[in-house]
PDB file of N, CA and C in Angstrom:
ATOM      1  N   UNK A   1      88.550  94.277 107.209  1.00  0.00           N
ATOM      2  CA  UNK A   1      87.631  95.345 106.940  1.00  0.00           C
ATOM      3  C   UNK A   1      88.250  96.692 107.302  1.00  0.00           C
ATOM      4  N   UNK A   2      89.042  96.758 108.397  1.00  0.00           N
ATOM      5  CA  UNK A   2      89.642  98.225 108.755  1.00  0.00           C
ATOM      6  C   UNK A   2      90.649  98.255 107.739  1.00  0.00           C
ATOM      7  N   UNK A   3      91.230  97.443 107.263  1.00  0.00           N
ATOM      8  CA  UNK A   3      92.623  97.685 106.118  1.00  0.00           C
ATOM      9  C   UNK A   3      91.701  98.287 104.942  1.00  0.00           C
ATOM     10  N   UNK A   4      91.026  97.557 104.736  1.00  0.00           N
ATOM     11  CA  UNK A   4      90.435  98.646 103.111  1.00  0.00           C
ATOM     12  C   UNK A   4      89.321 100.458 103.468  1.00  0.00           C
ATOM     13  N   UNK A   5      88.815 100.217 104.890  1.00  0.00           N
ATOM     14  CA  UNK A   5      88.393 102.011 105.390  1.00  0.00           C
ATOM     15  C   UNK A   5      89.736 102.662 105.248  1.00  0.00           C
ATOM     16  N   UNK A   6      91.045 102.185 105.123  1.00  0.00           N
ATOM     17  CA  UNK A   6      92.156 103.013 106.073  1.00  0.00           C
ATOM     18  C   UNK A   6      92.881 103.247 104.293  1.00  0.00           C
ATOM     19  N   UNK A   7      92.599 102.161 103.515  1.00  0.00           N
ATOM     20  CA  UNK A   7      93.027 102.455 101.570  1.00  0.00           C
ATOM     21  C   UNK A   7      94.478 101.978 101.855  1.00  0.00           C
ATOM     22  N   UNK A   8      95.099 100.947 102.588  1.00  0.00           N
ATOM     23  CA  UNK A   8      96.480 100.772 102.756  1.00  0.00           C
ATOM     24  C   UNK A   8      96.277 100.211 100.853  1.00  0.00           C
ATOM     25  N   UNK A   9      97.922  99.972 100.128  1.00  0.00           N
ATOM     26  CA  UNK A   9      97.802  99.443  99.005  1.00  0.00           C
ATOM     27  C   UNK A   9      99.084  98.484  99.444  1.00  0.00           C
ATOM     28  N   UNK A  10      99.625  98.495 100.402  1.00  0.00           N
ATOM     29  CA  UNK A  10     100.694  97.350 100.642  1.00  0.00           C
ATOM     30  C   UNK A  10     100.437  96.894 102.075  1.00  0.00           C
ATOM     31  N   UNK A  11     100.324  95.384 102.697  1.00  0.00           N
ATOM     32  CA  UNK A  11     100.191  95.052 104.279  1.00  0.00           C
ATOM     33  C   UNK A  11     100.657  93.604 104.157  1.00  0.00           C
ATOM     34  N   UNK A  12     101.658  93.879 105.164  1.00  0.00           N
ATOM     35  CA  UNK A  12     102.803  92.938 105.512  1.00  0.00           C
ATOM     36  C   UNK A  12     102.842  92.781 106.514  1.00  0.00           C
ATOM     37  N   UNK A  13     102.893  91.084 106.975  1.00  0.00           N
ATOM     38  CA  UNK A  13     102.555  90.628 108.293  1.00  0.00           C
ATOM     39  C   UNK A  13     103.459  89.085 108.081  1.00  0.00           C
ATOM     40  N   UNK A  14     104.096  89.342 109.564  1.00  0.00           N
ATOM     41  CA  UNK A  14     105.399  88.323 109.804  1.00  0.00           C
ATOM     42  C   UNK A  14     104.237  87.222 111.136  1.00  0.00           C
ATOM     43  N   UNK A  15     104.609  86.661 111.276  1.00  0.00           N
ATOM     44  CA  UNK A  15     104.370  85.510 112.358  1.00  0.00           C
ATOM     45  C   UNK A  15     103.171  84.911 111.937  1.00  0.00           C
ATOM     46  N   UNK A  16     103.090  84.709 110.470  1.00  0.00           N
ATOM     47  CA  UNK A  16     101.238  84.548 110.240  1.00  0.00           C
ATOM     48  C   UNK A  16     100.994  82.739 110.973  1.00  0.00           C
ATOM     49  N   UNK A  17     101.877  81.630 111.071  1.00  0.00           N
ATOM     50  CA  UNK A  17     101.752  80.443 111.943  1.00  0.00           C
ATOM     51  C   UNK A  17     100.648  79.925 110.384  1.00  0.00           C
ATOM     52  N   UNK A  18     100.411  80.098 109.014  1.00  0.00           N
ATOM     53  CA  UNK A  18      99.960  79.298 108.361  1.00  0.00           C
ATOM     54  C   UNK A  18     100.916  78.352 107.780  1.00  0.00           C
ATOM     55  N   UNK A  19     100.018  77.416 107.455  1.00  0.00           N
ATOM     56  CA  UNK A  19     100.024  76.034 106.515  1.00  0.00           C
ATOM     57  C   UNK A  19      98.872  76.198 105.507  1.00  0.00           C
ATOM     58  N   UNK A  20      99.266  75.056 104.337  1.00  0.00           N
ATOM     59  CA  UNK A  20      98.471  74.897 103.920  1.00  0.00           C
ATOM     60  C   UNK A  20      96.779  74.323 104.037  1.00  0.00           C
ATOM     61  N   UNK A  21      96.342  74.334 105.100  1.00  0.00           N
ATOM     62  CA  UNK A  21      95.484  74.055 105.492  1.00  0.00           C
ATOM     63  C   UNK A  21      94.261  75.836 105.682  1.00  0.00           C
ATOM     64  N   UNK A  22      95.154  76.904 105.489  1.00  0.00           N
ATOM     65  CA  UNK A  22      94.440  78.190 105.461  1.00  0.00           C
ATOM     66  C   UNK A  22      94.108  78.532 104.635  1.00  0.00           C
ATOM     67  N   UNK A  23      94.774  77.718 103.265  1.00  0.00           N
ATOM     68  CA  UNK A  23      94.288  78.565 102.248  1.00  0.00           C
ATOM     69  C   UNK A  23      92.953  78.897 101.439  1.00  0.00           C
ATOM     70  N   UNK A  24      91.883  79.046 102.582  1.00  0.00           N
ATOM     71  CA  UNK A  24      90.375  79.316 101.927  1.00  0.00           C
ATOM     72  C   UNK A  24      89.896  80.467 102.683  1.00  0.00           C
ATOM     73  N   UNK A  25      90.920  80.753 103.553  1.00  0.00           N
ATOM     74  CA  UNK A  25      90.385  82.017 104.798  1.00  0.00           C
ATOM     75  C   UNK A  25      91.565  82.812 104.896  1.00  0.00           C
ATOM     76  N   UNK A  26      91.885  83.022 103.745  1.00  0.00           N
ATOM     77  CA  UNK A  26      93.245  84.261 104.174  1.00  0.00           C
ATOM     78  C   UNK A  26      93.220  85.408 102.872  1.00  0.00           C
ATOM     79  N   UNK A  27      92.629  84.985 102.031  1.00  0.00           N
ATOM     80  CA  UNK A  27      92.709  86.271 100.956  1.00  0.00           C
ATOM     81  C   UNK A  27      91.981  87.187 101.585  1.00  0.00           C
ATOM     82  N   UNK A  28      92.290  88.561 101.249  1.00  0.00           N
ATOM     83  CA  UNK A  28      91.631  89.601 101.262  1.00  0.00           C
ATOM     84  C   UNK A  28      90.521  90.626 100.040  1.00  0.00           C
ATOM     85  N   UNK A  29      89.586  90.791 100.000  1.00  0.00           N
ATOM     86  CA  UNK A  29      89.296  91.207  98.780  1.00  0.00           C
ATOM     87  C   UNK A  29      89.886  92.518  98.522  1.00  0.00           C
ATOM     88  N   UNK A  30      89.916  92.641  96.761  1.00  0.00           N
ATOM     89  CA  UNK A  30      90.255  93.873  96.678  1.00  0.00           C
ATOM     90  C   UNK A  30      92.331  93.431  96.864  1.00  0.00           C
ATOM     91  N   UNK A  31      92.592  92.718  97.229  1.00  0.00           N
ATOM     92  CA  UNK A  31      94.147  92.764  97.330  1.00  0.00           C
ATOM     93  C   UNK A  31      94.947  90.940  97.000  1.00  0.00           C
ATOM     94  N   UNK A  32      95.803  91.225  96.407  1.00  0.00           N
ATOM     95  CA  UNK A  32      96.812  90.191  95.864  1.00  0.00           C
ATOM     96  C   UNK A  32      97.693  89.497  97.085  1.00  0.00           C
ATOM     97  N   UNK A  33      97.060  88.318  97.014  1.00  0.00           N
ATOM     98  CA  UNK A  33      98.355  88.406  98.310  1.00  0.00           C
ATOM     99  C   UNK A  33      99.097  87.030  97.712  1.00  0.00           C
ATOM    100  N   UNK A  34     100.353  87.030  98.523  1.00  0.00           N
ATOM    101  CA  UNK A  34     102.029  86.749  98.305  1.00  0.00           C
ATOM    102  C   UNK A  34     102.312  86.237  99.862  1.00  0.00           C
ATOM    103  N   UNK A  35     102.250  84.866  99.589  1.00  0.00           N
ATOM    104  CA  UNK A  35     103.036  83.819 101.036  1.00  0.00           C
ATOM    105  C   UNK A  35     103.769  83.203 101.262  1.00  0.00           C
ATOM    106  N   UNK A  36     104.712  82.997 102.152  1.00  0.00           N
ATOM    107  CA  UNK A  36     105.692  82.015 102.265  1.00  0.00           C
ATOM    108  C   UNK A  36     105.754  81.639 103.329  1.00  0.00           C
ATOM    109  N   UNK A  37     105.159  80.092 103.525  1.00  0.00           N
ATOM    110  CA  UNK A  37     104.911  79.819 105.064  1.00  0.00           C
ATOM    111  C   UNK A  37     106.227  78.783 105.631  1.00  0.00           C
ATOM    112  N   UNK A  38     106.174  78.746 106.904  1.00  0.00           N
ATOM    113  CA  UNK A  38     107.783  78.008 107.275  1.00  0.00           C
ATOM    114  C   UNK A  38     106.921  76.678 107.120  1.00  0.00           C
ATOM    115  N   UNK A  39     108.057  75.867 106.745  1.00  0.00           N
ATOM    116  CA  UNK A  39     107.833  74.647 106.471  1.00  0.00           C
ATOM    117  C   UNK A  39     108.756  73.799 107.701  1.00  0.00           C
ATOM    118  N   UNK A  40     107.989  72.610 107.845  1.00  0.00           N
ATOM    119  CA  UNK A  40     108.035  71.545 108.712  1.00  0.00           C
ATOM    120  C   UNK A  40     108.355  71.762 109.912  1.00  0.00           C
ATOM    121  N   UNK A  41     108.153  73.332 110.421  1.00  0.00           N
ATOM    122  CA  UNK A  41     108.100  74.017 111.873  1.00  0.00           C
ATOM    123  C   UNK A  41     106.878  74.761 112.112  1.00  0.00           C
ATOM    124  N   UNK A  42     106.405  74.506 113.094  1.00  0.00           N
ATOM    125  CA  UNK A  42     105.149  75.270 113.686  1.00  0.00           C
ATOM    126  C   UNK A  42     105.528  77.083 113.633  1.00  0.00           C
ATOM    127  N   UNK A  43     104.719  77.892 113.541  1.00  0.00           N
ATOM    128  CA  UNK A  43     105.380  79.618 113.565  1.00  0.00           C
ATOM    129  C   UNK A  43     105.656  79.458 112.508  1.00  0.00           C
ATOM    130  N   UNK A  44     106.288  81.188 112.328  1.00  0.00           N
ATOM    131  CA  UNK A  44     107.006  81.886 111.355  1.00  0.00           C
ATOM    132  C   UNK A  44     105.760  82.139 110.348  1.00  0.00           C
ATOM    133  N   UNK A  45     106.725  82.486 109.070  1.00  0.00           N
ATOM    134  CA  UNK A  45     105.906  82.748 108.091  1.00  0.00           C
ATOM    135  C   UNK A  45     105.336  84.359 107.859  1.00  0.00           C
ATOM    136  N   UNK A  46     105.162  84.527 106.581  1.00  0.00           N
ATOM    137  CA  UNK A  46     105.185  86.046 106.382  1.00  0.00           C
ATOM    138  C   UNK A  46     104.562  85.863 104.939  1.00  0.00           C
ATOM    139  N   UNK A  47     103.767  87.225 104.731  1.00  0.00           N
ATOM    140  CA  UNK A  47     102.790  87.541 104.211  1.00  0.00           C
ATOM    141  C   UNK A  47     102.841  88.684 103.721  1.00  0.00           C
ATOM    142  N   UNK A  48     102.722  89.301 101.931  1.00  0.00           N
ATOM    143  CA  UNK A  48     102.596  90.702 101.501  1.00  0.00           C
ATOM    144  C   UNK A  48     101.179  90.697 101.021  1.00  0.00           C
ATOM    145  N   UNK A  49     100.323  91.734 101.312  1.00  0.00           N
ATOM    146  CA  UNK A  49      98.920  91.924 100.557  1.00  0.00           C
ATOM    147  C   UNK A  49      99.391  93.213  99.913  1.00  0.00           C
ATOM    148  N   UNK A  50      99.024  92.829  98.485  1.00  0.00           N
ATOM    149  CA  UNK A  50      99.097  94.212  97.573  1.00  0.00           C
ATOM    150  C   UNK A  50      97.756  94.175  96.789  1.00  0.00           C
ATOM    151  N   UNK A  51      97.486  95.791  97.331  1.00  0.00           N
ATOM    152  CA  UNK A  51      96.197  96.391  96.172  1.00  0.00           C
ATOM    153  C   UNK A  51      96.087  95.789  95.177  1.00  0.00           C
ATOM    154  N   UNK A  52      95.324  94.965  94.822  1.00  0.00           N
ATOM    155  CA  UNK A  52      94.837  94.650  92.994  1.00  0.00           C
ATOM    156  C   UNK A  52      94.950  95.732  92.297  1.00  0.00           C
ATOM    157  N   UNK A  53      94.944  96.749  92.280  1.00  0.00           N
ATOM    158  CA  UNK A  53      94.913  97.680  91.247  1.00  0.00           C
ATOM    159  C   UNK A  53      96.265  97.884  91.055  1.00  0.00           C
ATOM    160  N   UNK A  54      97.271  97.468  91.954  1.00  0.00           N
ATOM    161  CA  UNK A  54      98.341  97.501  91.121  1.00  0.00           C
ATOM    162  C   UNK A  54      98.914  96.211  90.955  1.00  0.00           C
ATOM    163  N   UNK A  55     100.184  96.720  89.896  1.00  0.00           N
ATOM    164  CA  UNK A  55     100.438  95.393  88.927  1.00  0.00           C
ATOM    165  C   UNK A  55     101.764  95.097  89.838  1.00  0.00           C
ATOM    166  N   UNK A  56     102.047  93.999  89.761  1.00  0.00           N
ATOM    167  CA  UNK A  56     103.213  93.450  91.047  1.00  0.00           C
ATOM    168  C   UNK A  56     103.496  91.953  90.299  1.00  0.00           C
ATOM    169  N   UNK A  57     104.447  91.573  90.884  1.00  0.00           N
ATOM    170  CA  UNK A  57     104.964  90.166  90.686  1.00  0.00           C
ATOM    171  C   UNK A  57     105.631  89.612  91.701  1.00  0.00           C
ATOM    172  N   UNK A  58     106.087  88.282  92.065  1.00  0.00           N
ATOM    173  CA  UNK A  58     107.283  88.105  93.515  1.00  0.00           C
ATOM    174  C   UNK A  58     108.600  87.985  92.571  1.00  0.00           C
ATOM    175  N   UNK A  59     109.257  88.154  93.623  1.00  0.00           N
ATOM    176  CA  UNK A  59     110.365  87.976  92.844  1.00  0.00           C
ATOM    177  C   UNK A  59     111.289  86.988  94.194  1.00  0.00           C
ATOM    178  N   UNK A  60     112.495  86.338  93.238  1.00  0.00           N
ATOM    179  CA  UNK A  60     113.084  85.313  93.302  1.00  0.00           C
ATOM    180  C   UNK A  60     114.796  85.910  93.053  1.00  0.00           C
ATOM    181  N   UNK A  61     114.691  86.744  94.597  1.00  0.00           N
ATOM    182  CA  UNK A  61     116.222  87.300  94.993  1.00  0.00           C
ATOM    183  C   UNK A  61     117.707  86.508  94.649  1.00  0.00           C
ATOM    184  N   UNK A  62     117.263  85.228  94.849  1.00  0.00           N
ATOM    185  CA  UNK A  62     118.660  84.249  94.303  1.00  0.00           C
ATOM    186  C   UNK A  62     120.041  84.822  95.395  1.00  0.00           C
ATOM    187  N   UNK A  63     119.805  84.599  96.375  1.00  0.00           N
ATOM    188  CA  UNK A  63     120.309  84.699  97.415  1.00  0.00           C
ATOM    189  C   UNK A  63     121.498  84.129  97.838  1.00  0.00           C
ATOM    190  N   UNK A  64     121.361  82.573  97.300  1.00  0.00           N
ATOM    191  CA  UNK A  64     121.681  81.793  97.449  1.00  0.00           C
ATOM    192  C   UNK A  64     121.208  81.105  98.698  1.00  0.00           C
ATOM    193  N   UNK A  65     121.107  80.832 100.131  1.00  0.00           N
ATOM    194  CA  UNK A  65     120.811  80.211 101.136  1.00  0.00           C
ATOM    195  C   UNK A  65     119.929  81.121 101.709  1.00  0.00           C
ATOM    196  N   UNK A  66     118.848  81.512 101.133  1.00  0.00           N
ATOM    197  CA  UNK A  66     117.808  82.208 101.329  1.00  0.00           C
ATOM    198  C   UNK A  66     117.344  82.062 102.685  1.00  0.00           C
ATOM    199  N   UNK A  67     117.099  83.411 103.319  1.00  0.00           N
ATOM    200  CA  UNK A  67     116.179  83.103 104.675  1.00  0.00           C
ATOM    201  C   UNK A  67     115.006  82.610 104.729  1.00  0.00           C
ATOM    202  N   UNK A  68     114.635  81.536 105.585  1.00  0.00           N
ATOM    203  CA  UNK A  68     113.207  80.764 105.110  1.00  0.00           C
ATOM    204  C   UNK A  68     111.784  81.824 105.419  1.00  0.00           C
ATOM    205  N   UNK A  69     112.289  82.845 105.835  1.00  0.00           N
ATOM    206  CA  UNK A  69     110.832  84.075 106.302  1.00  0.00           C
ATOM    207  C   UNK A  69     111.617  85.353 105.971  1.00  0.00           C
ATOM    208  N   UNK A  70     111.499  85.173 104.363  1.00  0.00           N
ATOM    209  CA  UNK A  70     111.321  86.543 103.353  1.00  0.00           C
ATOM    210  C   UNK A  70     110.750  86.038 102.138  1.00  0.00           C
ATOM    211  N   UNK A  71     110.156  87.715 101.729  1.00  0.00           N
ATOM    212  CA  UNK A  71     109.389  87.647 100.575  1.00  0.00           C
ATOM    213  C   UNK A  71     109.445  88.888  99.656  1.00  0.00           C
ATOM    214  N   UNK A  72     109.667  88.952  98.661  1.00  0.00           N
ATOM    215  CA  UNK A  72     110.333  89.922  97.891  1.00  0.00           C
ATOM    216  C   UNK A  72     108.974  89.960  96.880  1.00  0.00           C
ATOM    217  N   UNK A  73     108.530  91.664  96.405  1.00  0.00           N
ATOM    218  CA  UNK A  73     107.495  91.775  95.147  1.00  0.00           C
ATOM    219  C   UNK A  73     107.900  93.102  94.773  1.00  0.00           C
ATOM    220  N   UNK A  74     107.865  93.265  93.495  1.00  0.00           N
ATOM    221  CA  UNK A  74     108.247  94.379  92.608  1.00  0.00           C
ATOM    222  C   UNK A  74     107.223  95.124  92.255  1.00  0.00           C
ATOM    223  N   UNK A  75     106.938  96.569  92.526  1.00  0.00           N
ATOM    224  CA  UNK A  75     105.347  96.954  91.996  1.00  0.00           C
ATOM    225  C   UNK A  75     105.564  97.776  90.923  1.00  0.00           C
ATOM    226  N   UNK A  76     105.091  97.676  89.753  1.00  0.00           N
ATOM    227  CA  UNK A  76     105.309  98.215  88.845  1.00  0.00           C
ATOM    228  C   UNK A  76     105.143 100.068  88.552  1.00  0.00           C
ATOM    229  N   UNK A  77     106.198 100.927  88.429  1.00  0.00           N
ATOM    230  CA  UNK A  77     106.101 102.280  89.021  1.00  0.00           C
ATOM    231  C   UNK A  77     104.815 102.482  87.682  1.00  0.00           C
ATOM    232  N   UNK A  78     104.636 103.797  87.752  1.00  0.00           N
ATOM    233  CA  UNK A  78     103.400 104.619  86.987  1.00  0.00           C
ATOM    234  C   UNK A  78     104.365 105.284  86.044  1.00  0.00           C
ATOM    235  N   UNK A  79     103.827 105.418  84.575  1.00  0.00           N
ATOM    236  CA  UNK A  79     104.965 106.105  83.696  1.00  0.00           C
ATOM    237  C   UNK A  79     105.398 107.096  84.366  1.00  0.00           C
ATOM    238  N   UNK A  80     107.288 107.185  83.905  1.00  0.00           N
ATOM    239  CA  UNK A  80     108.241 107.825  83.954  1.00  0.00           C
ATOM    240  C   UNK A  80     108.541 107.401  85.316  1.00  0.00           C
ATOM    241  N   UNK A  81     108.024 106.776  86.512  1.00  0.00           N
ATOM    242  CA  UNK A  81     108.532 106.518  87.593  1.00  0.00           C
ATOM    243  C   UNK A  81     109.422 104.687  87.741  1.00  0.00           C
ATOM    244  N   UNK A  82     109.998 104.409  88.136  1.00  0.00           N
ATOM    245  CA  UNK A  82     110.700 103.301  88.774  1.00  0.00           C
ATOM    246  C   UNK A  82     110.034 102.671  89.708  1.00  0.00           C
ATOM    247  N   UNK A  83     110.238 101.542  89.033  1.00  0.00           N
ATOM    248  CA  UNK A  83     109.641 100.185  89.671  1.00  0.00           C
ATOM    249  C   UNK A  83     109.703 100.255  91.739  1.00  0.00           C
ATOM    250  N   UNK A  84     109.242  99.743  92.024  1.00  0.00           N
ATOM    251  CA  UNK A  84     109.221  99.972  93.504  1.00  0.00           C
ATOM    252  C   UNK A  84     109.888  98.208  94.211  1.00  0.00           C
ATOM    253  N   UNK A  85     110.852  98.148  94.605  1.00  0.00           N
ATOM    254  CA  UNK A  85     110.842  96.364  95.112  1.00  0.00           C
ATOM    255  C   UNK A  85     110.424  96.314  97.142  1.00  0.00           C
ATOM    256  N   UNK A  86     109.314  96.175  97.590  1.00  0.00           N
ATOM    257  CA  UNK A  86     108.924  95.811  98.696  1.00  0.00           C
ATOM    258  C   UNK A  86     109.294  94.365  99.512  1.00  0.00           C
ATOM    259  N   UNK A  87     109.803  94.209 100.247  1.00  0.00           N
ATOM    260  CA  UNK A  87     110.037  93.044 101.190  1.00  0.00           C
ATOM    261  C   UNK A  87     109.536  92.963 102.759  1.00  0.00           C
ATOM    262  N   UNK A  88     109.166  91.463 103.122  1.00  0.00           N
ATOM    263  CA  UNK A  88     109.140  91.664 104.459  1.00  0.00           C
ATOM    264  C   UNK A  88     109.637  89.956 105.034  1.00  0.00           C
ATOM    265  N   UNK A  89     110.331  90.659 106.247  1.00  0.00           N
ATOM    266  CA  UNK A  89     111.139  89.377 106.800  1.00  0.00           C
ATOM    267  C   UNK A  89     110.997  89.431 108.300  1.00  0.00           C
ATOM    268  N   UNK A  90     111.291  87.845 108.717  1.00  0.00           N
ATOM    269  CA  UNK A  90     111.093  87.555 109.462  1.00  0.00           C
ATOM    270  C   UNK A  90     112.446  86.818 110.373  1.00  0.00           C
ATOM    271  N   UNK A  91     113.044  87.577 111.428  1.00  0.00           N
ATOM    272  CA  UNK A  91     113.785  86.832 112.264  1.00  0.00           C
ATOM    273  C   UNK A  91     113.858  86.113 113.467  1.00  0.00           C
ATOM    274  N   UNK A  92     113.537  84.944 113.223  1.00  0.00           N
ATOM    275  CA  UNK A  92     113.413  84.463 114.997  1.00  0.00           C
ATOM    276  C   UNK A  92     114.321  85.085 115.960  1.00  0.00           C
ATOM    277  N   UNK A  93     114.273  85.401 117.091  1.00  0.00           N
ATOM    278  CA  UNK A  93     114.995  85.584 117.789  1.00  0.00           C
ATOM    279  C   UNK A  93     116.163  84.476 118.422  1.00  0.00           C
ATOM    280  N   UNK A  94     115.307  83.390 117.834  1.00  0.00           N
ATOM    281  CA  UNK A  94     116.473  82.042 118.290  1.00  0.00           C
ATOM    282  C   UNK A  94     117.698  82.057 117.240  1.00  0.00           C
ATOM    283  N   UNK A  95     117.719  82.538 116.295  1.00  0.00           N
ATOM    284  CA  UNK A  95     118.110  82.292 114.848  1.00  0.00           C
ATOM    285  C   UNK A  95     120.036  83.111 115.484  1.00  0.00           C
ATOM    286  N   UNK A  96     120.887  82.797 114.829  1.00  0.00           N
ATOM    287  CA  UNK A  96     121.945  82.888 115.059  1.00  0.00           C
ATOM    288  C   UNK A  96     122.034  84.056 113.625  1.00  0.00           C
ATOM    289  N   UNK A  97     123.025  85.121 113.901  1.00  0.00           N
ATOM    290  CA  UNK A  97     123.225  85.979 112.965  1.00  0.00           C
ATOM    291  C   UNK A  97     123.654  85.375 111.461  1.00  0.00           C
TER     292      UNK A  97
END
């Protein structure tokens, strides 16, 4: 409820600790959201909410050995402007460089 008084159009949040077992209590109204939860470890996990009113997609960096807590979305710019690409990641501190 304070994220939509405050009009954020992008909110990104690392340590969200979901599974599939959340998925009936985590949308937000009014916003698109984009997850990637750690798999077969308790923690981690990260989360983009984007404004519905704008147009977005995820995208699929091709990394090759992708970090398991990132998430990549492209927001589509407003004529004559450029596309916008937003990310948010997550590093354990245990995690080796």
């Amino acid at each position: 409820m304070c994220v939509r008084l405050q009009g954020y159009d992008i909110i990104g949040i690392t340590e969200t600790w979901w599974d599939g077992t959340y998925d009936w209590s985590v949308g937000m109204e009014g916003y698109r959201l984009f997850r990637k939860d750690r798999q077969g470890r308790r923690g981690g996990g990260v989360t983009l909410y984007v404004n519905d009113q704008l147009e977005c997609m995820e995208l699929c960096l091709g990394m090759g050995e992708e970090p398991p807590e990132s998430l990549w979305v492209s927001i589509k710019g407003r004529a004559g402007t450029g596309d916008t690409i937003v990310g948010v990641c997550y590093r354990p501190p245990n995690q080796e460089d």
